[in-house]
PDB file of N, CA and C in Angstrom:
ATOM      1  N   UNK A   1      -7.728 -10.189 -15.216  1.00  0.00           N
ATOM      2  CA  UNK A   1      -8.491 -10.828 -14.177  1.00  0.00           C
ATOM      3  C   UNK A   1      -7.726 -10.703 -12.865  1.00  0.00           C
ATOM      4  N   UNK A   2      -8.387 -10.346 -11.948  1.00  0.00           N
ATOM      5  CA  UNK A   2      -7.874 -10.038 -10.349  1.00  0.00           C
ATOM      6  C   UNK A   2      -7.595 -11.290  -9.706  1.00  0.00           C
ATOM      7  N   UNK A   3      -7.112 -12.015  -9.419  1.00  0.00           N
ATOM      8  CA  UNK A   3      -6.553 -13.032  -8.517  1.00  0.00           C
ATOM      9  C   UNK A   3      -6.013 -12.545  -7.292  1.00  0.00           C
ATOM     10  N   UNK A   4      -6.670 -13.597  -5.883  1.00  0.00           N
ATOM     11  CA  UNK A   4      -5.544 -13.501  -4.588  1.00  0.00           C
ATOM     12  C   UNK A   4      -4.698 -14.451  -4.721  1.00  0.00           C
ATOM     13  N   UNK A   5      -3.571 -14.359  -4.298  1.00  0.00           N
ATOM     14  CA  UNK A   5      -2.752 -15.446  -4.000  1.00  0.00           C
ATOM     15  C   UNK A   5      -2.419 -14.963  -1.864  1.00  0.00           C
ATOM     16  N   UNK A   6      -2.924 -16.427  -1.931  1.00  0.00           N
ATOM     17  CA  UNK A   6      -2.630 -16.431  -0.341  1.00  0.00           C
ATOM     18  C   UNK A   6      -1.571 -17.639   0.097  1.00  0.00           C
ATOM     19  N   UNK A   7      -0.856 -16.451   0.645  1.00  0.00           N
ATOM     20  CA  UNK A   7       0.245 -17.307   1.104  1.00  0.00           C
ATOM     21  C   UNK A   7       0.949 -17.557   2.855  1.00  0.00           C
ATOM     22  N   UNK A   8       1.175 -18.618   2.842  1.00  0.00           N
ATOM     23  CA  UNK A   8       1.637 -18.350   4.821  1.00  0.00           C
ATOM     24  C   UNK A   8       3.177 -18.832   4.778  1.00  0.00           C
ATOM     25  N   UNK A   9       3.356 -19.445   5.624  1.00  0.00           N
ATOM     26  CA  UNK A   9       5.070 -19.712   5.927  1.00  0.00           C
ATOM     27  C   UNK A   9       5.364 -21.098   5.599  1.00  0.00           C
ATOM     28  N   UNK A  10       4.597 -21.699   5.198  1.00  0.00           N
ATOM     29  CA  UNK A  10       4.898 -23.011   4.597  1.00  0.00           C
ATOM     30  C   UNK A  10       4.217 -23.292   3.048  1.00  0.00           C
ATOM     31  N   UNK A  11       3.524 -22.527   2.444  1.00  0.00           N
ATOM     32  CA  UNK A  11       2.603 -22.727   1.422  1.00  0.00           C
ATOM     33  C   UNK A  11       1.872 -21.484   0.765  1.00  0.00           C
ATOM     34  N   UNK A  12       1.401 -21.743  -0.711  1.00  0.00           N
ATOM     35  CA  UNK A  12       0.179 -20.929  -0.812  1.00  0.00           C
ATOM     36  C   UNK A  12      -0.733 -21.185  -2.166  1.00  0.00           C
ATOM     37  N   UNK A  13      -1.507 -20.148  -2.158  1.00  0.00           N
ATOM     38  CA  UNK A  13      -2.633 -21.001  -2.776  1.00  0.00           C
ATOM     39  C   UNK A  13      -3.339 -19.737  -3.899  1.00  0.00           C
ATOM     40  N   UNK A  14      -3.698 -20.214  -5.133  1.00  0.00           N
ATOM     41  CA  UNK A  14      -4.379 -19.126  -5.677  1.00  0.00           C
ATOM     42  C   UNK A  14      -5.673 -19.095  -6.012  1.00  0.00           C
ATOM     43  N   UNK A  15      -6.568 -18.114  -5.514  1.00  0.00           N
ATOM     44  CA  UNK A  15      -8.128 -18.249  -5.042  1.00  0.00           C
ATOM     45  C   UNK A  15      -8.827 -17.626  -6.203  1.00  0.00           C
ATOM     46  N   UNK A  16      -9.808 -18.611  -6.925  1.00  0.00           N
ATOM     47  CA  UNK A  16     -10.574 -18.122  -7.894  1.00  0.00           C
ATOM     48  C   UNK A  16     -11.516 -18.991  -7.892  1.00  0.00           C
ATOM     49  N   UNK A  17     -12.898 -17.454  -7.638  1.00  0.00           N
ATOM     50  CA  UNK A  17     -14.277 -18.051  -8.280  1.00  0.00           C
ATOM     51  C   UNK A  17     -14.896 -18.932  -8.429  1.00  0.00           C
ATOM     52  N   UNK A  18     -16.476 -19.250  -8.726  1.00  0.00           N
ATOM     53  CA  UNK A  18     -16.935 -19.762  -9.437  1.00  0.00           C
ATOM     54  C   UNK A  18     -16.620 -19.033 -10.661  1.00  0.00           C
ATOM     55  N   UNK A  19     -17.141 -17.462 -10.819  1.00  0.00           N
ATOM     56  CA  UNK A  19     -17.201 -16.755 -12.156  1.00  0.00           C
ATOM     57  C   UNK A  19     -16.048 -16.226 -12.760  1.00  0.00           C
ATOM     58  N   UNK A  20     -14.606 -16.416 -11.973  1.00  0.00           N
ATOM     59  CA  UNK A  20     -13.384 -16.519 -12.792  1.00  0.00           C
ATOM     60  C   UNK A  20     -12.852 -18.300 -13.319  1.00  0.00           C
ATOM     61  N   UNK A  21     -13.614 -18.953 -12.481  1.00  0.00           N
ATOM     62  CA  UNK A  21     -13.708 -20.501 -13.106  1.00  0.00           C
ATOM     63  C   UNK A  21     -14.124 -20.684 -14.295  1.00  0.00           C
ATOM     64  N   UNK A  22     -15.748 -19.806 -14.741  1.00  0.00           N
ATOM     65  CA  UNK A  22     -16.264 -20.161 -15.674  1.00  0.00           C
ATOM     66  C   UNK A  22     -15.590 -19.882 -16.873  1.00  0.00           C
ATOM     67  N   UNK A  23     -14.781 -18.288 -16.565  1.00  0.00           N
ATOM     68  CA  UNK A  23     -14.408 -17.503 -17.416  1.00  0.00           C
ATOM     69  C   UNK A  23     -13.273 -17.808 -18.143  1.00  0.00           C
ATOM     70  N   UNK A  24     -12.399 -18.961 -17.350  1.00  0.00           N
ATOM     71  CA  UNK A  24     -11.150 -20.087 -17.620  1.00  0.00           C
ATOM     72  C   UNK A  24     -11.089 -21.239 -18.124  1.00  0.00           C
ATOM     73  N   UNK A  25     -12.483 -21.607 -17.608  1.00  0.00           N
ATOM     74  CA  UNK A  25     -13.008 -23.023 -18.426  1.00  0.00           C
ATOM     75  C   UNK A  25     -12.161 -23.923 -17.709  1.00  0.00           C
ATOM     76  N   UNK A  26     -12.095 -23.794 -16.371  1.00  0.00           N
ATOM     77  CA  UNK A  26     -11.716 -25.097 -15.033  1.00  0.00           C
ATOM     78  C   UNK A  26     -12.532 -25.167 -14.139  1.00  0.00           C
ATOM     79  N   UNK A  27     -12.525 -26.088 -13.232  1.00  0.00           N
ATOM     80  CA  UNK A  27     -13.564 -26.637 -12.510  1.00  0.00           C
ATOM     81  C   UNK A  27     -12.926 -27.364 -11.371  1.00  0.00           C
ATOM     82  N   UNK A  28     -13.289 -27.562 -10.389  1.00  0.00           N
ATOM     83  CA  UNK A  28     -12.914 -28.759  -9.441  1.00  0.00           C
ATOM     84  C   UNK A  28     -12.054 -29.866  -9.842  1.00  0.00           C
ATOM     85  N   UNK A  29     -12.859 -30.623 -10.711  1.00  0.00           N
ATOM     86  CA  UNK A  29     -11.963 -31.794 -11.382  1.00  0.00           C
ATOM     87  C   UNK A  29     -10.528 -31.140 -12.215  1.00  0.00           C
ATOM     88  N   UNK A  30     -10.634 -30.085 -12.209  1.00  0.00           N
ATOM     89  CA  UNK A  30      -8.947 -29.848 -12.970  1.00  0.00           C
ATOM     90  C   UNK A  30      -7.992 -29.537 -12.071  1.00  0.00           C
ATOM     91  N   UNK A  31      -8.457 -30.138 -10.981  1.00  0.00           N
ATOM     92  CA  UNK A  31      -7.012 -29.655  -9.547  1.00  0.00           C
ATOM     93  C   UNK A  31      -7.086 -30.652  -8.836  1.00  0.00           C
ATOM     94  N   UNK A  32      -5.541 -31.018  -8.560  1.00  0.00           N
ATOM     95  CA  UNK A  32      -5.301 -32.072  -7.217  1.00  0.00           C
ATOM     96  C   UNK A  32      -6.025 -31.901  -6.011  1.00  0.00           C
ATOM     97  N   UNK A  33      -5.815 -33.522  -5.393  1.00  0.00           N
ATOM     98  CA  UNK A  33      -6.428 -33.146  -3.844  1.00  0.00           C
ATOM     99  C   UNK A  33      -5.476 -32.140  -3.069  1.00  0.00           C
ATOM    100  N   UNK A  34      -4.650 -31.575  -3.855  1.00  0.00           N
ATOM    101  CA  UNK A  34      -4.025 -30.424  -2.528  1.00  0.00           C
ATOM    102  C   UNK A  34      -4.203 -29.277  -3.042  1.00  0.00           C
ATOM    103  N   UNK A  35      -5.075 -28.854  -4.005  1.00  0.00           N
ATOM    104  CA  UNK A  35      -6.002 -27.882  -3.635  1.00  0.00           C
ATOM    105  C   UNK A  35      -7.254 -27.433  -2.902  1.00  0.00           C
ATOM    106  N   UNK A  36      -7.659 -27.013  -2.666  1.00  0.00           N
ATOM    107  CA  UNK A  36      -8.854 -26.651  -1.445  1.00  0.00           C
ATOM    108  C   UNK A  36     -10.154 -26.075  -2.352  1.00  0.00           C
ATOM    109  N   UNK A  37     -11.255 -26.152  -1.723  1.00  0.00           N
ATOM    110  CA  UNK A  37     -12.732 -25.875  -2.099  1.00  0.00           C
ATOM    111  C   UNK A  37     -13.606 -25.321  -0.924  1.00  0.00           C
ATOM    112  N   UNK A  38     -14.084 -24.299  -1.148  1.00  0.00           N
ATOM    113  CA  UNK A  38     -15.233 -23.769  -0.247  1.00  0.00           C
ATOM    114  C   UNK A  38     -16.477 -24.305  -0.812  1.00  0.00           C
ATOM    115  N   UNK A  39     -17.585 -23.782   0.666  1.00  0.00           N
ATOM    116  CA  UNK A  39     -18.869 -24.714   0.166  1.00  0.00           C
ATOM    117  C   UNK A  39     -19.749 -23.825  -1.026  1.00  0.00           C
ATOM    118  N   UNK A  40     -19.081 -22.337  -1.227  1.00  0.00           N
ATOM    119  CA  UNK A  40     -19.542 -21.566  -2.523  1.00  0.00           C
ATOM    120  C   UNK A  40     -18.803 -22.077  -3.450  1.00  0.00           C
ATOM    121  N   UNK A  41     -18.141 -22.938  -3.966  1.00  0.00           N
ATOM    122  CA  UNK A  41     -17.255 -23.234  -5.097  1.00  0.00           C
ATOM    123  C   UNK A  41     -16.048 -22.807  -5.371  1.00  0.00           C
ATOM    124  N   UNK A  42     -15.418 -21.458  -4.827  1.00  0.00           N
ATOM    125  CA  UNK A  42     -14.709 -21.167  -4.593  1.00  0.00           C
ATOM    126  C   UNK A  42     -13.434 -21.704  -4.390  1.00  0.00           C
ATOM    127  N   UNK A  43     -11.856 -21.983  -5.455  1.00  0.00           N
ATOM    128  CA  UNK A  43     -11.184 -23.214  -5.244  1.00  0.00           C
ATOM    129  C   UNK A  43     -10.059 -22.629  -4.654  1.00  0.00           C
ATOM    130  N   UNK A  44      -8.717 -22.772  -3.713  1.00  0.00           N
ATOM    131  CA  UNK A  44      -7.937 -22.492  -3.771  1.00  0.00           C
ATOM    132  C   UNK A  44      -6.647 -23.611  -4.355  1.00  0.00           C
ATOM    133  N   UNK A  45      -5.746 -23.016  -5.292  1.00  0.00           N
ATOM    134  CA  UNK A  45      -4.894 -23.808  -6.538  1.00  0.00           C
ATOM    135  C   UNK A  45      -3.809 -23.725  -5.900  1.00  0.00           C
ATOM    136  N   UNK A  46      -3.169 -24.484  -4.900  1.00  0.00           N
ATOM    137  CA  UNK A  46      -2.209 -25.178  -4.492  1.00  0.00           C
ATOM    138  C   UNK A  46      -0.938 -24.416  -5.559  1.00  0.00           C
ATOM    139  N   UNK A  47      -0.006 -23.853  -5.086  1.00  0.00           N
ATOM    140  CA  UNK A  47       0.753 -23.175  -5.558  1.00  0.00           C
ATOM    141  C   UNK A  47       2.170 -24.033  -6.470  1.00  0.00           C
ATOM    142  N   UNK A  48       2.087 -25.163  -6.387  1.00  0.00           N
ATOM    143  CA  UNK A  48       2.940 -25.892  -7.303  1.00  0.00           C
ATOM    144  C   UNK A  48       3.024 -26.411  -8.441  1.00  0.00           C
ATOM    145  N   UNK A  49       1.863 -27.417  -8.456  1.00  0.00           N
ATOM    146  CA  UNK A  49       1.248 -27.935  -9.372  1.00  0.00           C
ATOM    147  C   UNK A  49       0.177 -27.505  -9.835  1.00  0.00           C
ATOM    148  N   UNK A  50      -0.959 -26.982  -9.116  1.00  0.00           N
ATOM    149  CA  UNK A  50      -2.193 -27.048  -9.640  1.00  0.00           C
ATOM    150  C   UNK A  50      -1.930 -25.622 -10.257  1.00  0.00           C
ATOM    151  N   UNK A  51      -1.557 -24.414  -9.923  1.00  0.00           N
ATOM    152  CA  UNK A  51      -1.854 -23.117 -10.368  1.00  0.00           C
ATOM    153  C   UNK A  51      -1.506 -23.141 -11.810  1.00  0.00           C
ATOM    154  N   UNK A  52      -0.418 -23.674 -12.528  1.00  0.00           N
ATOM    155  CA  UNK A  52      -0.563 -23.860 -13.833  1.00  0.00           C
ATOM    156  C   UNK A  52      -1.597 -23.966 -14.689  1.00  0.00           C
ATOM    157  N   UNK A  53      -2.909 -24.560 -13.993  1.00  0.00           N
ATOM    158  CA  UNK A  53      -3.702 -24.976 -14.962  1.00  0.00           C
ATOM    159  C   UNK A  53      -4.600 -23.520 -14.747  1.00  0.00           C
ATOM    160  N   UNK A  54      -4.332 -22.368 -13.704  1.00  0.00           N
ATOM    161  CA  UNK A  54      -4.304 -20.747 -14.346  1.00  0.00           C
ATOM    162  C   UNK A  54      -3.838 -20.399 -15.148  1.00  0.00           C
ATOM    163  N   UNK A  55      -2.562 -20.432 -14.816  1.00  0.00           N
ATOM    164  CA  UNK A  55      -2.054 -19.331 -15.966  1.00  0.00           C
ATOM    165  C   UNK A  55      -2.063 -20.016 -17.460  1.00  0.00           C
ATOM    166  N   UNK A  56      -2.063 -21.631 -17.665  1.00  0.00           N
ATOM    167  CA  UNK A  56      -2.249 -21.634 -18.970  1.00  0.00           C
ATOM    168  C   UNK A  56      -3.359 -21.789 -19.505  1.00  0.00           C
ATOM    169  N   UNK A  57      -5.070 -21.506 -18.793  1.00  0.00           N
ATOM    170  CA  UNK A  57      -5.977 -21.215 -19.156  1.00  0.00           C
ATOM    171  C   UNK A  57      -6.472 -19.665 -19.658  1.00  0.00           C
ATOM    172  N   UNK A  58      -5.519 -19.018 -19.070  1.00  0.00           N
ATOM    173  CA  UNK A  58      -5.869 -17.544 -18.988  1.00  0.00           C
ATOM    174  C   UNK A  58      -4.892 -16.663 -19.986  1.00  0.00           C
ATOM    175  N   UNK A  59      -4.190 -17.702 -20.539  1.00  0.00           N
ATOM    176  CA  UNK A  59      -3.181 -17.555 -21.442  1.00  0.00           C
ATOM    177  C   UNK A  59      -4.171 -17.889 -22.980  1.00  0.00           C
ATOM    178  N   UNK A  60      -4.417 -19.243 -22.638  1.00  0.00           N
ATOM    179  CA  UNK A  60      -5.127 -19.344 -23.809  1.00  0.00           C
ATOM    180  C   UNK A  60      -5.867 -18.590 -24.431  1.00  0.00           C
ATOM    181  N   UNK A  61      -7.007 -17.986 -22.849  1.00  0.00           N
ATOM    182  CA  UNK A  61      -7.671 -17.238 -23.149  1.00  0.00           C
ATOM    183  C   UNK A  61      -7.696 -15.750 -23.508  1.00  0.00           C
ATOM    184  N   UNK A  62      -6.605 -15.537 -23.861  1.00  0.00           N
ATOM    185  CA  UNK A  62      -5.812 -13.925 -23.526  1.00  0.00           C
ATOM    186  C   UNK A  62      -6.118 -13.421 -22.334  1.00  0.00           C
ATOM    187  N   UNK A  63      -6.317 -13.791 -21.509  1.00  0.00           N
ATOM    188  CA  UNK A  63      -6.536 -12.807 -20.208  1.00  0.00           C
ATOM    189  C   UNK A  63      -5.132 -12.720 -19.310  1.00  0.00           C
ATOM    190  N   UNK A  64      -5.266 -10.826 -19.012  1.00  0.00           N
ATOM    191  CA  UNK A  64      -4.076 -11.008 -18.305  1.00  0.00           C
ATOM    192  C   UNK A  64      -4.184 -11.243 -16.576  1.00  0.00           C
ATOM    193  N   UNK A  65      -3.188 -11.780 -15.993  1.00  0.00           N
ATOM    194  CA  UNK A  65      -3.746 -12.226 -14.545  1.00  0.00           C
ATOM    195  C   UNK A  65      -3.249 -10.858 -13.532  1.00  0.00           C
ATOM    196  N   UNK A  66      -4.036 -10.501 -12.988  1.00  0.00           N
ATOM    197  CA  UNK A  66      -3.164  -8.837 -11.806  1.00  0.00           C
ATOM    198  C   UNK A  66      -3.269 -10.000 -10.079  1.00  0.00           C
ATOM    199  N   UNK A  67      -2.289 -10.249  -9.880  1.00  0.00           N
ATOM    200  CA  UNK A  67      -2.525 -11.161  -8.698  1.00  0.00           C
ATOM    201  C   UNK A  67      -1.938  -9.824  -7.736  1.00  0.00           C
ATOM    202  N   UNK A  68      -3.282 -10.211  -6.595  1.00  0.00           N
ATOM    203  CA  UNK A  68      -3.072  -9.938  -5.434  1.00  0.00           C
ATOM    204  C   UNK A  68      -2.382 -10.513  -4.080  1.00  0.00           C
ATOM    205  N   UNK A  69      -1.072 -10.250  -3.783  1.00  0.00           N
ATOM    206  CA  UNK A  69      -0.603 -11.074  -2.459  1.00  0.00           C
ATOM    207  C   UNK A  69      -0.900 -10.575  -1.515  1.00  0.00           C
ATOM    208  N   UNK A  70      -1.314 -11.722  -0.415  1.00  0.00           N
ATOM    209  CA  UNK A  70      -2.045 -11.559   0.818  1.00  0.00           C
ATOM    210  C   UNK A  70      -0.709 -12.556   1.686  1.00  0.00           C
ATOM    211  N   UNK A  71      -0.120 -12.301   2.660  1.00  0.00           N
ATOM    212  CA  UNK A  71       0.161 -13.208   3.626  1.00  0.00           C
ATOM    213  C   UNK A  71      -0.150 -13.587   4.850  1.00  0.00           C
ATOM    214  N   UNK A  72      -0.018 -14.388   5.247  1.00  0.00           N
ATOM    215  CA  UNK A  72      -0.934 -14.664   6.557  1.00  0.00           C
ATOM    216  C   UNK A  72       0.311 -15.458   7.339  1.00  0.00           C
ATOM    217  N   UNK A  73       0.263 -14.678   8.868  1.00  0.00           N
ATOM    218  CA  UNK A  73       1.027 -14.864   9.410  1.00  0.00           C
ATOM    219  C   UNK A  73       0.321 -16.464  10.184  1.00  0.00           C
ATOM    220  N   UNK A  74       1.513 -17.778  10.340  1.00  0.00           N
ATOM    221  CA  UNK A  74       1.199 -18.850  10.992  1.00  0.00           C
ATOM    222  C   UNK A  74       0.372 -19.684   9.946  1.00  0.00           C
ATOM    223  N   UNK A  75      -0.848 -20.410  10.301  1.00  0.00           N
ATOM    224  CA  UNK A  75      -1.153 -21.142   9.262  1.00  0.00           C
ATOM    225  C   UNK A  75      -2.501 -20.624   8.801  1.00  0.00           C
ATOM    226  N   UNK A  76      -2.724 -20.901   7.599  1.00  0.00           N
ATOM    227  CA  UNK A  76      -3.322 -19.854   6.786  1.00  0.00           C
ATOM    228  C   UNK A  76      -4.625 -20.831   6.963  1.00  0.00           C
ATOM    229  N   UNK A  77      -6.092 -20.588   6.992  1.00  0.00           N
ATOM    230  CA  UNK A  77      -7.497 -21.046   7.208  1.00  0.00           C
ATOM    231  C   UNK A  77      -7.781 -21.460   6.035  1.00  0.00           C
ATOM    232  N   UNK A  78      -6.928 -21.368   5.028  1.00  0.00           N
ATOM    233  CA  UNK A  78      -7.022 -22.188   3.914  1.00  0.00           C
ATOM    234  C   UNK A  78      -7.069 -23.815   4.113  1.00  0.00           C
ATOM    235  N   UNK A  79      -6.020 -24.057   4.754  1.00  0.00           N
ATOM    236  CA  UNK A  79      -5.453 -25.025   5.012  1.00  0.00           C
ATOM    237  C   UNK A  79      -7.168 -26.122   5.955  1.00  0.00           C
ATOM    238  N   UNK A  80      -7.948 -25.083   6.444  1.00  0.00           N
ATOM    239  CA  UNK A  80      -8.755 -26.143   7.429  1.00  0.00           C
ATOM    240  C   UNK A  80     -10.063 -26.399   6.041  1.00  0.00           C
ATOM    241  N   UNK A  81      -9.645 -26.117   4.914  1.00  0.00           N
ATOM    242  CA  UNK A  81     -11.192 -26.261   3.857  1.00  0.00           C
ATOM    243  C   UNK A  81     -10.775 -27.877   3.911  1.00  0.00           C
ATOM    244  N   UNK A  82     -11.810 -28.097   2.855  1.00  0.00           N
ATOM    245  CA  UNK A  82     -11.716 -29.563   2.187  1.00  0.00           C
ATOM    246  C   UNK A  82     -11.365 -29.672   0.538  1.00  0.00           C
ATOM    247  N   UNK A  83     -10.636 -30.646   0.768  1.00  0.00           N
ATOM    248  CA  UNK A  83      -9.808 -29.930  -0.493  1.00  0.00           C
ATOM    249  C   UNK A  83     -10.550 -31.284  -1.622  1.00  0.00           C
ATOM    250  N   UNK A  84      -9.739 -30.704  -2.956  1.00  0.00           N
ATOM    251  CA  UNK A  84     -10.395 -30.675  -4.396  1.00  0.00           C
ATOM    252  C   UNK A  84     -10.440 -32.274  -4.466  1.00  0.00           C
ATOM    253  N   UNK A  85     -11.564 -32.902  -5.262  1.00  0.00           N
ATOM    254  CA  UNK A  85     -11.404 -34.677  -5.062  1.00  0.00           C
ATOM    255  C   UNK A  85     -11.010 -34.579  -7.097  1.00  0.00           C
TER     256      UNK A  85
END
């Protein structure tokens, strides 16, 4: 499974799906409020805590993860979503 990981100079975040959500069997409710949400569903997983509940979904699931790094210079537009309740 293709993953971005977006990252800036203070933080970063790993961006998956609705249809890599489904495919993991997580959702909104399985991430802190310092992960982020677009208004397509789209979550970004806070790179400390929350991204775990990737890799050990995708583990479970045998899937292997190919992450893509993106950096973004200054602060990343991640940061202006509304993040996960």
């Amino acid at each position: 499974m293709n993953i971005d990981y977006i990252q800036d100079a203070g933080h970063g975040w790993f961006k998956i799906s609705p249809d890599q959500q489904r495919s993991l069997g997580v959702s909104e409710g399985t991430f802190s409020p310092y992960s982020y949400i677009e208004s397509d569903g789209t979550i970004y997983a806070e790179e400390d805590c929350d991204c775990g509940h990737i890799f050990r979904a995708a583990e479970s699931k045998g899937l292997e993860l190919d992450i893509n790094h993106i950096n973004v210079n200054g602060d990343s537009w991640v940061r202006t979503l509304p993040r996960c309740s």
